[in-house]
PDB file of N, CA and C in Angstrom:
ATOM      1  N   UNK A   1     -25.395 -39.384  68.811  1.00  0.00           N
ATOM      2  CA  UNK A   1     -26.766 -39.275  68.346  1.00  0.00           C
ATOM      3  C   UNK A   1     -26.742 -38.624  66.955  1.00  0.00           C
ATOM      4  N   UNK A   2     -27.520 -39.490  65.777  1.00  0.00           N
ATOM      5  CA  UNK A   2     -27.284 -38.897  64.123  1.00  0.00           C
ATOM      6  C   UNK A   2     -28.144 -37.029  64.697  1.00  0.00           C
ATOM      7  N   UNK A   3     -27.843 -36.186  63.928  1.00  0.00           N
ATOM      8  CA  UNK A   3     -28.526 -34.858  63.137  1.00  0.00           C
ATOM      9  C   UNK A   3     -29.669 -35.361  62.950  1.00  0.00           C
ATOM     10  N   UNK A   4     -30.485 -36.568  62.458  1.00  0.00           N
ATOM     11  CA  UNK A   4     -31.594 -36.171  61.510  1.00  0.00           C
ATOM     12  C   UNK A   4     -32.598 -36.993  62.977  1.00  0.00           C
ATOM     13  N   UNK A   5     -31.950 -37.507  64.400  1.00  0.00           N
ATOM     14  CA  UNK A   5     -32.926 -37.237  64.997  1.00  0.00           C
ATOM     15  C   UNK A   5     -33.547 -36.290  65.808  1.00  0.00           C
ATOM     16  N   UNK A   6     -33.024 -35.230  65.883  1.00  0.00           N
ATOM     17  CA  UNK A   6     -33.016 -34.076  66.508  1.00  0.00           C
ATOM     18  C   UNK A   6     -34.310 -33.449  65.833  1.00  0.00           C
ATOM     19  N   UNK A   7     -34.945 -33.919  64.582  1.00  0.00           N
ATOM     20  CA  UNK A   7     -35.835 -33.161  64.002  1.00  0.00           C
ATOM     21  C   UNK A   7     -37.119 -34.218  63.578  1.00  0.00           C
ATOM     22  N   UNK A   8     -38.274 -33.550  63.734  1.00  0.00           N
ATOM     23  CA  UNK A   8     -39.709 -34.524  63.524  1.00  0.00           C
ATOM     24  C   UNK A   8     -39.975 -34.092  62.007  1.00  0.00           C
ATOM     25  N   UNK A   9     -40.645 -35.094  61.737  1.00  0.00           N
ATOM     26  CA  UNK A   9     -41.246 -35.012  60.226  1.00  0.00           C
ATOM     27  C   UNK A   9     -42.519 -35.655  60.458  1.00  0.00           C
ATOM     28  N   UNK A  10     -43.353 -34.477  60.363  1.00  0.00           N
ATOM     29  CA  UNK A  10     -44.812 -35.070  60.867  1.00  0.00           C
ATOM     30  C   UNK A  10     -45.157 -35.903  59.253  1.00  0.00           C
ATOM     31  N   UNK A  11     -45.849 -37.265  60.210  1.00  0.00           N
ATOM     32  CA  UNK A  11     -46.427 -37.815  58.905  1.00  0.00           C
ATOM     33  C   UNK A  11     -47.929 -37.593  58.639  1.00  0.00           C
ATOM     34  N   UNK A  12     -47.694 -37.346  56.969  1.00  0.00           N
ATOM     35  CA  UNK A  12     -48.645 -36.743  56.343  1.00  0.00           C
ATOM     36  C   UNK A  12     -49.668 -38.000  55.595  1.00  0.00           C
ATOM     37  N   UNK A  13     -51.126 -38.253  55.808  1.00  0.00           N
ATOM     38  CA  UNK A  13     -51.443 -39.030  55.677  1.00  0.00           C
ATOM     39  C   UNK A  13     -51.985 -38.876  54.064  1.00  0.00           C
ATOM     40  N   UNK A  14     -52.373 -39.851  52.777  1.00  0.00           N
ATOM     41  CA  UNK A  14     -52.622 -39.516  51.448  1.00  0.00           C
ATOM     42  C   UNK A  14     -53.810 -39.484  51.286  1.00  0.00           C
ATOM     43  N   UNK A  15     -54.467 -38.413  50.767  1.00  0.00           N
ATOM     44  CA  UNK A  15     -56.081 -38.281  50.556  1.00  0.00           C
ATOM     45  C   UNK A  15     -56.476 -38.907  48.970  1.00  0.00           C
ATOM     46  N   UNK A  16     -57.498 -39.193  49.371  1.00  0.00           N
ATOM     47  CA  UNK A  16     -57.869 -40.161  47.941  1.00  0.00           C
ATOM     48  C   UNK A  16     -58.209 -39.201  46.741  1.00  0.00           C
ATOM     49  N   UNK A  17     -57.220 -39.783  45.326  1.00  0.00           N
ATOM     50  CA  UNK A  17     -57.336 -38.900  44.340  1.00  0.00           C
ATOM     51  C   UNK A  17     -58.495 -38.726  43.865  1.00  0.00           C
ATOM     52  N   UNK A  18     -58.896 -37.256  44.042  1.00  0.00           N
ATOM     53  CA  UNK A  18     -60.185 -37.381  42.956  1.00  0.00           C
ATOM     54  C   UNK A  18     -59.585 -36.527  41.539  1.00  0.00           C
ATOM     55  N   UNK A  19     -60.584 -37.679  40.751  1.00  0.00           N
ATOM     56  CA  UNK A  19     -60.085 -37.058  39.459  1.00  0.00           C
ATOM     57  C   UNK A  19     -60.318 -35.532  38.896  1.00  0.00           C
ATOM     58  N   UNK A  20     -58.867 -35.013  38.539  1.00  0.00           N
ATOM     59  CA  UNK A  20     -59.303 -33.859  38.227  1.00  0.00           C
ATOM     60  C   UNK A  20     -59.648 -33.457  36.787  1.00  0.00           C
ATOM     61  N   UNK A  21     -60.093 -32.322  36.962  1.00  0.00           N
ATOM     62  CA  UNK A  21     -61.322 -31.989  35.776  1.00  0.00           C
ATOM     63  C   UNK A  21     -59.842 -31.343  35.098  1.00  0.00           C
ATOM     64  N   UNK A  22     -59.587 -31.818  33.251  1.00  0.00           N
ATOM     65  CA  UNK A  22     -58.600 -31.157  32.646  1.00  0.00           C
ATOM     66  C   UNK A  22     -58.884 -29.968  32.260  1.00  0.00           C
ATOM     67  N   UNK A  23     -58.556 -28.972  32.387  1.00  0.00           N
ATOM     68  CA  UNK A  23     -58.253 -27.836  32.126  1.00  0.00           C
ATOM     69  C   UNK A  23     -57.418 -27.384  30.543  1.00  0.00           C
ATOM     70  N   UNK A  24     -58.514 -26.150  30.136  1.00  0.00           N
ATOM     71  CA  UNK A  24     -58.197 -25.476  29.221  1.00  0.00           C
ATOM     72  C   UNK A  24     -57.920 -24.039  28.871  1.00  0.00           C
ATOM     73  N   UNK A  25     -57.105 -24.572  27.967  1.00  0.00           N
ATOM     74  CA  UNK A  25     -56.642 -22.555  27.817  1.00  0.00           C
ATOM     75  C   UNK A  25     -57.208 -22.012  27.575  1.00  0.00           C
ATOM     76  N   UNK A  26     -57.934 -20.827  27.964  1.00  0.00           N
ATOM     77  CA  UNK A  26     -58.485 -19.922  27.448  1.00  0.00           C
ATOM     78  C   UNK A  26     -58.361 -19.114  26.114  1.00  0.00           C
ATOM     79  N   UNK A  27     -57.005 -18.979  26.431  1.00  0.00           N
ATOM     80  CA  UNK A  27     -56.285 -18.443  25.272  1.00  0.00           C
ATOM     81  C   UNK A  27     -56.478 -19.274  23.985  1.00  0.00           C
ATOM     82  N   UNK A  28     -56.023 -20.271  23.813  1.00  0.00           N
ATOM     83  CA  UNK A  28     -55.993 -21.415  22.663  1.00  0.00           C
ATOM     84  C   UNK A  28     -57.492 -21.352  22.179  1.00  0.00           C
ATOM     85  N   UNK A  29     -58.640 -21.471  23.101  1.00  0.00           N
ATOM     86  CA  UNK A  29     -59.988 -21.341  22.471  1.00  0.00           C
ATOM     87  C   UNK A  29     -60.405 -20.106  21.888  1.00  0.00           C
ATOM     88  N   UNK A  30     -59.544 -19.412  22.462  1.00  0.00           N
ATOM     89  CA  UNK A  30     -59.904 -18.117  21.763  1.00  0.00           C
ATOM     90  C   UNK A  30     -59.118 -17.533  20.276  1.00  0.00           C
ATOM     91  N   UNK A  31     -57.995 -18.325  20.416  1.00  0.00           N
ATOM     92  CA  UNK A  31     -57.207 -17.978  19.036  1.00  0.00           C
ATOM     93  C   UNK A  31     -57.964 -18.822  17.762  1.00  0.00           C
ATOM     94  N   UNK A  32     -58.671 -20.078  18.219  1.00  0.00           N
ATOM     95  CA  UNK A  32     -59.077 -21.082  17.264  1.00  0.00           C
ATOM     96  C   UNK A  32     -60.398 -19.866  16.612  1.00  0.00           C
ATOM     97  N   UNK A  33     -61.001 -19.487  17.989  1.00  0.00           N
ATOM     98  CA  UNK A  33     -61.955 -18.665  17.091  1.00  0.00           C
ATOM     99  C   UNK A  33     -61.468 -17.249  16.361  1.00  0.00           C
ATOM    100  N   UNK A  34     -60.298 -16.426  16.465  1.00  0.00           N
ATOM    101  CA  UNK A  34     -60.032 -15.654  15.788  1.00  0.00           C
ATOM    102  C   UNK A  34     -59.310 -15.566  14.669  1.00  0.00           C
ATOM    103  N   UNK A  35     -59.327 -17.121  14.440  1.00  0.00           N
ATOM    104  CA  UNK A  35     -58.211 -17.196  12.955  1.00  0.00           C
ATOM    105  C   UNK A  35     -59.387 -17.016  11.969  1.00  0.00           C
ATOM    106  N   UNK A  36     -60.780 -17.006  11.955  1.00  0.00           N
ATOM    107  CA  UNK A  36     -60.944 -16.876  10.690  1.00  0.00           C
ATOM    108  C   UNK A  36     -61.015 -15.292  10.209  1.00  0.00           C
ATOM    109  N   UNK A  37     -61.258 -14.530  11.793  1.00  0.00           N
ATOM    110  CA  UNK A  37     -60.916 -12.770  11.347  1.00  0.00           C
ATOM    111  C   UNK A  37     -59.851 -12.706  10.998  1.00  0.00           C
ATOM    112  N   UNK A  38     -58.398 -13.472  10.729  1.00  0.00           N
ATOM    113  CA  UNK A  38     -57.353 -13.480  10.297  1.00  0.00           C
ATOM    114  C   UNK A  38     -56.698 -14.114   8.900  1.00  0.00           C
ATOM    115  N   UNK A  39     -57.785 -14.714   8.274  1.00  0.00           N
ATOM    116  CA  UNK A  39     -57.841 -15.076   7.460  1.00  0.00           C
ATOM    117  C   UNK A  39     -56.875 -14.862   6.045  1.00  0.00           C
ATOM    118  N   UNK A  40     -57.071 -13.370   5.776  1.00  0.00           N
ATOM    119  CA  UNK A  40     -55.693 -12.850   5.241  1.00  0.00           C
ATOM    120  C   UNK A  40     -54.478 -12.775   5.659  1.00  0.00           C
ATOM    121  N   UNK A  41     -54.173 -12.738   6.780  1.00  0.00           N
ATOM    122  CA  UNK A  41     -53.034 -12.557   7.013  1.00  0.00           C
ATOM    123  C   UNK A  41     -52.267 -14.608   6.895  1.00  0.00           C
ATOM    124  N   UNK A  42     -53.555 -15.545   7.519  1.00  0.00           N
ATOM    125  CA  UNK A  42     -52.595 -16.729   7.213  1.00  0.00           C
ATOM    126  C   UNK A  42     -52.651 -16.967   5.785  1.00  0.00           C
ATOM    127  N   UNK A  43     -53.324 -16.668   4.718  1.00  0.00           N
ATOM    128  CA  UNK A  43     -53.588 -16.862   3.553  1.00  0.00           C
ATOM    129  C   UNK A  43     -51.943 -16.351   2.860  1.00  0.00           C
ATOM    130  N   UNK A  44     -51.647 -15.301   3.370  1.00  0.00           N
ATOM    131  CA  UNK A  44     -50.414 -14.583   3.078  1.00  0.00           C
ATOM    132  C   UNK A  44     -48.733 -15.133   3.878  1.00  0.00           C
ATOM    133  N   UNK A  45     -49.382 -15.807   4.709  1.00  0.00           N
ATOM    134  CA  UNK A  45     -47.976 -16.805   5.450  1.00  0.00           C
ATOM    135  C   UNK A  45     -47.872 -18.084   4.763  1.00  0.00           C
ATOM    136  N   UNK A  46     -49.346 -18.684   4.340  1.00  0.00           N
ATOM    137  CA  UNK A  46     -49.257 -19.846   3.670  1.00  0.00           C
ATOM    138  C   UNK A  46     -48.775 -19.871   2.399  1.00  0.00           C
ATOM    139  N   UNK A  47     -48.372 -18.824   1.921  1.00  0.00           N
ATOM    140  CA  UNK A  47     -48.230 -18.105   0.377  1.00  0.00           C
ATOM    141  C   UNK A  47     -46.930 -18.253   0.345  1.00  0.00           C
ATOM    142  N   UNK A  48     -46.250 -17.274   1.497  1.00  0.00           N
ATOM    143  CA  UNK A  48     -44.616 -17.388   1.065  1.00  0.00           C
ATOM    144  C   UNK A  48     -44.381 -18.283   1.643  1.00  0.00           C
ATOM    145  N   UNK A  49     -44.810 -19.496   3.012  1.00  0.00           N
ATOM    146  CA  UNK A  49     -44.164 -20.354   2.781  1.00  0.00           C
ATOM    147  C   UNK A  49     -44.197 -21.569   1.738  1.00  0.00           C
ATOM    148  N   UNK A  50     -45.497 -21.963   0.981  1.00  0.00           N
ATOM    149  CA  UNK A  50     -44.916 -22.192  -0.438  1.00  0.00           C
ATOM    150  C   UNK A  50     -44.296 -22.231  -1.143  1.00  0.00           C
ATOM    151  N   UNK A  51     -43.844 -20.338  -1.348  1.00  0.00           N
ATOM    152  CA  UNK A  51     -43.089 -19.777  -2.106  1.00  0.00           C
ATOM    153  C   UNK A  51     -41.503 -20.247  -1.386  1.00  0.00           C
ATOM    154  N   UNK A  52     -41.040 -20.465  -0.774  1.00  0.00           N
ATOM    155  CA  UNK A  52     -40.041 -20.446  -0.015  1.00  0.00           C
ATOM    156  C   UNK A  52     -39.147 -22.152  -0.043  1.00  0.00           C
ATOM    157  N   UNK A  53     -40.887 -22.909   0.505  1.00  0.00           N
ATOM    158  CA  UNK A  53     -40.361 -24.413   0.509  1.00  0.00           C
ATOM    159  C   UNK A  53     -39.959 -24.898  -0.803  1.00  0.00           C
ATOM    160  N   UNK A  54     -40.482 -24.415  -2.088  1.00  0.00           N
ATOM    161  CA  UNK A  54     -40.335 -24.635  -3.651  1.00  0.00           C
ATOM    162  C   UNK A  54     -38.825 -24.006  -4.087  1.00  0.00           C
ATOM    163  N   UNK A  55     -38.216 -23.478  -3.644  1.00  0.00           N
ATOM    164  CA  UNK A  55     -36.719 -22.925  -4.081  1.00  0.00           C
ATOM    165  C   UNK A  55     -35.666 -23.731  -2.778  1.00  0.00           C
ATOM    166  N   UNK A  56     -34.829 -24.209  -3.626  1.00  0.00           N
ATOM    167  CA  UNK A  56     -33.896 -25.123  -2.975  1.00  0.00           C
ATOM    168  C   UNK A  56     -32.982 -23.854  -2.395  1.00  0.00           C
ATOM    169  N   UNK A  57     -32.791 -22.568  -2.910  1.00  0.00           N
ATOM    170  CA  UNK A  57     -31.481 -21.645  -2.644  1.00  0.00           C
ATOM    171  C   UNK A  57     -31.875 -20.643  -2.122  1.00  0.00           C
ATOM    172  N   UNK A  58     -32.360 -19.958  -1.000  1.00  0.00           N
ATOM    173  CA  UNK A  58     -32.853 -18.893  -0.767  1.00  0.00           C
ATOM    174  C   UNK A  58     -32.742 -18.220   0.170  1.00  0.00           C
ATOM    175  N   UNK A  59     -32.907 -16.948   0.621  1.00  0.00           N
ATOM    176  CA  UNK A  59     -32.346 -16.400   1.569  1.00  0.00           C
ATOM    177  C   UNK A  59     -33.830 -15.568   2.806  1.00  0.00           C
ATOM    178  N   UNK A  60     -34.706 -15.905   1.648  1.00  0.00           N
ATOM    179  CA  UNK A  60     -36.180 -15.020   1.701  1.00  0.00           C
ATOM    180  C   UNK A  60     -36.474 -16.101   3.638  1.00  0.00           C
ATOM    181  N   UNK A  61     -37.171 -15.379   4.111  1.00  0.00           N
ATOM    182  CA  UNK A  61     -38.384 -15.873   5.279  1.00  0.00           C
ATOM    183  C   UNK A  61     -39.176 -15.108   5.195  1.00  0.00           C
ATOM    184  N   UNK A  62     -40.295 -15.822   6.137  1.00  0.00           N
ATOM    185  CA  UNK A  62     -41.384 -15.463   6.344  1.00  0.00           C
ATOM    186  C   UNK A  62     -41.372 -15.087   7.632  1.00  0.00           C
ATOM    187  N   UNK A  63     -40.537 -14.477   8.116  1.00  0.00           N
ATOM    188  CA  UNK A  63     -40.896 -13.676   9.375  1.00  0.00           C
ATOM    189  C   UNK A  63     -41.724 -12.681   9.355  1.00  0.00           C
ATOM    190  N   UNK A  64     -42.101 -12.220   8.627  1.00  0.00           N
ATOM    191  CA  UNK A  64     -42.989 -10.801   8.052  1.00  0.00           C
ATOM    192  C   UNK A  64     -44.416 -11.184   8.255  1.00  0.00           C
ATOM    193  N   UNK A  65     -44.092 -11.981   7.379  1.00  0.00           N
ATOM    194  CA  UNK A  65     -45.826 -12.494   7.406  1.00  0.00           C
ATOM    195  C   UNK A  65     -46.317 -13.474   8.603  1.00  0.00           C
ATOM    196  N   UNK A  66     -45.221 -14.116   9.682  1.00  0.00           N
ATOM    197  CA  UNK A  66     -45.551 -14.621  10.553  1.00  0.00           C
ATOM    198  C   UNK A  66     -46.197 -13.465  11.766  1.00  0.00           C
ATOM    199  N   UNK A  67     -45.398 -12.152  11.697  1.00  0.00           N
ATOM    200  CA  UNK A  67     -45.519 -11.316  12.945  1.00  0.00           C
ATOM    201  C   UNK A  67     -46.884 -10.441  12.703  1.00  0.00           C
ATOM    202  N   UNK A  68     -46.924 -10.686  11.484  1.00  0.00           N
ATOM    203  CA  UNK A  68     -48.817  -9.895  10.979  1.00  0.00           C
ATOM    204  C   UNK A  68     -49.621 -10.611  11.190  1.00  0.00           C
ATOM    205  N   UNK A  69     -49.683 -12.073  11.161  1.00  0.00           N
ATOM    206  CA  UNK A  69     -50.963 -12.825  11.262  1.00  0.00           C
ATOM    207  C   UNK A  69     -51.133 -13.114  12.326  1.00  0.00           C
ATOM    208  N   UNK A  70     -49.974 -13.215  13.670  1.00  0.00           N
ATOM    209  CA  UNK A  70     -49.872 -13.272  14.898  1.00  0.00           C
ATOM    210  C   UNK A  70     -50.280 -12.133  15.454  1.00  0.00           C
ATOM    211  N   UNK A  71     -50.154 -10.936  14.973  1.00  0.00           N
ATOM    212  CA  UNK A  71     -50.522  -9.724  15.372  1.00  0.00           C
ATOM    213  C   UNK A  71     -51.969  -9.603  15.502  1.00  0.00           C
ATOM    214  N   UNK A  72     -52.333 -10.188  14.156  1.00  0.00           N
ATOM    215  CA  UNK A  72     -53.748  -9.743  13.925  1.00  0.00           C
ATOM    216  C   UNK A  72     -54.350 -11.063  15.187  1.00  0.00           C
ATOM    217  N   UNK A  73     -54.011 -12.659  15.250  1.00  0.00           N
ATOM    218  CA  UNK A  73     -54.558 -13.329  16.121  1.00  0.00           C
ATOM    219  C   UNK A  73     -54.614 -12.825  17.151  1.00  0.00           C
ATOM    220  N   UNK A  74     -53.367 -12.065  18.053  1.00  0.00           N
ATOM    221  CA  UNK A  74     -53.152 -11.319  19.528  1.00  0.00           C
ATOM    222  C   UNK A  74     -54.149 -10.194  19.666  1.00  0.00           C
ATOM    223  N   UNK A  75     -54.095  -9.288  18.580  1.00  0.00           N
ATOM    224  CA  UNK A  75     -55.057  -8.428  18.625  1.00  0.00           C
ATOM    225  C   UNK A  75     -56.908  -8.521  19.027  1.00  0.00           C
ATOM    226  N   UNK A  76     -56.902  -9.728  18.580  1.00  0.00           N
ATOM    227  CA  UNK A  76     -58.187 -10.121  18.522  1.00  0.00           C
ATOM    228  C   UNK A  76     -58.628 -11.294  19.852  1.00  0.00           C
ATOM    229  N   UNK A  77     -57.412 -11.714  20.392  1.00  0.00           N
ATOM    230  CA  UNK A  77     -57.528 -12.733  21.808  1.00  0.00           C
ATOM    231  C   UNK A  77     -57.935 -11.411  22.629  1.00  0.00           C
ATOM    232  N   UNK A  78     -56.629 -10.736  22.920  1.00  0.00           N
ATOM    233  CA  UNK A  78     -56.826 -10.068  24.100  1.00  0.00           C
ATOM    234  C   UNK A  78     -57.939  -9.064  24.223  1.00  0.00           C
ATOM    235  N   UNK A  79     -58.693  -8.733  23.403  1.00  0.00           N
ATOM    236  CA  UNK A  79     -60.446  -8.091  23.630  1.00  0.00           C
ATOM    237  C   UNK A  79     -61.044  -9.092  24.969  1.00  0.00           C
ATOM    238  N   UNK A  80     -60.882 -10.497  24.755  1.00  0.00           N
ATOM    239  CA  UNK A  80     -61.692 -10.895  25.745  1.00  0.00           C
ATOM    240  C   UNK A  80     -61.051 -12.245  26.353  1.00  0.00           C
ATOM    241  N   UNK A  81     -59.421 -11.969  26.451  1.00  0.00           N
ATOM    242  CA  UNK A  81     -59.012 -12.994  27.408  1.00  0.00           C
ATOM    243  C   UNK A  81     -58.970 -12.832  28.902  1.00  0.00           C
ATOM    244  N   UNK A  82     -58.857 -11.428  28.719  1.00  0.00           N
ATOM    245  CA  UNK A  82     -59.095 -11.337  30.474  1.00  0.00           C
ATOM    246  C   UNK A  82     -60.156 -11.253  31.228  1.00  0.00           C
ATOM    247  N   UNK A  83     -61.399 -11.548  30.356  1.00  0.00           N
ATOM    248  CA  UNK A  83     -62.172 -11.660  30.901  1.00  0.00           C
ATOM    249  C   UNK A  83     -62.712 -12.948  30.981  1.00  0.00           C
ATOM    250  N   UNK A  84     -62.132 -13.852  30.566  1.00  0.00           N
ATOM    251  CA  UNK A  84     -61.835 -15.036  30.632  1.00  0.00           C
ATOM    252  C   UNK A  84     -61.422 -15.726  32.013  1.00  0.00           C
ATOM    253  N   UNK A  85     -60.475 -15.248  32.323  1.00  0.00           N
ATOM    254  CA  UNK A  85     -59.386 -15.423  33.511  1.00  0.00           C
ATOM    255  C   UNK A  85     -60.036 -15.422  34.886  1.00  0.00           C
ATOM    256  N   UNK A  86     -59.950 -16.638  35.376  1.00  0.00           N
ATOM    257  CA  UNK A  86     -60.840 -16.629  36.861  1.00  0.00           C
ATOM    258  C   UNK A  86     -59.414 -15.683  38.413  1.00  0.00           C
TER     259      UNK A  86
END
């Protein structure tokens, strides 16, 4: 007698798809609205990377100015992402 009759596998019958409603980030709607309080800081990422893409030889990034304007976006989500959050 095989192993795999020794064991039941109840069959599971398929319920009809209802379409589901797409879902959004909270987060993402909320960063779209805090980039313009951030304004300087991307004004200042968009600057050196300019500055950066225009020199063929360089050693410079913009990590600096990436972790300030991200700072300032994070700073300004989390006031009211968790209250967001079901």
């Amino acid at each position: 007698m095989p192993l795999w009759s020794w064991f039941s596998v109840p069959a599971v019958a398929a319920q009809a798809e209802e379409e589901e409603e797409e879902l959004v980030d909270p987060q993402d709607t909320l960063k779209q609205a805090c980039e313009p309080k951030c304004a300087n800081w991307k004004s200042k990422l968009e600057g050196c990377n300019e500055r950066v893409n225009s020199r063929s030889n360089t050693t410079e990034s913009c990590l600096e100015e990436l972790f300030d304007f991200l700072h300032c976006v994070d700073g300004c989500v989390v006031k009211d992402l968790f209250t967001k959050l079901k």
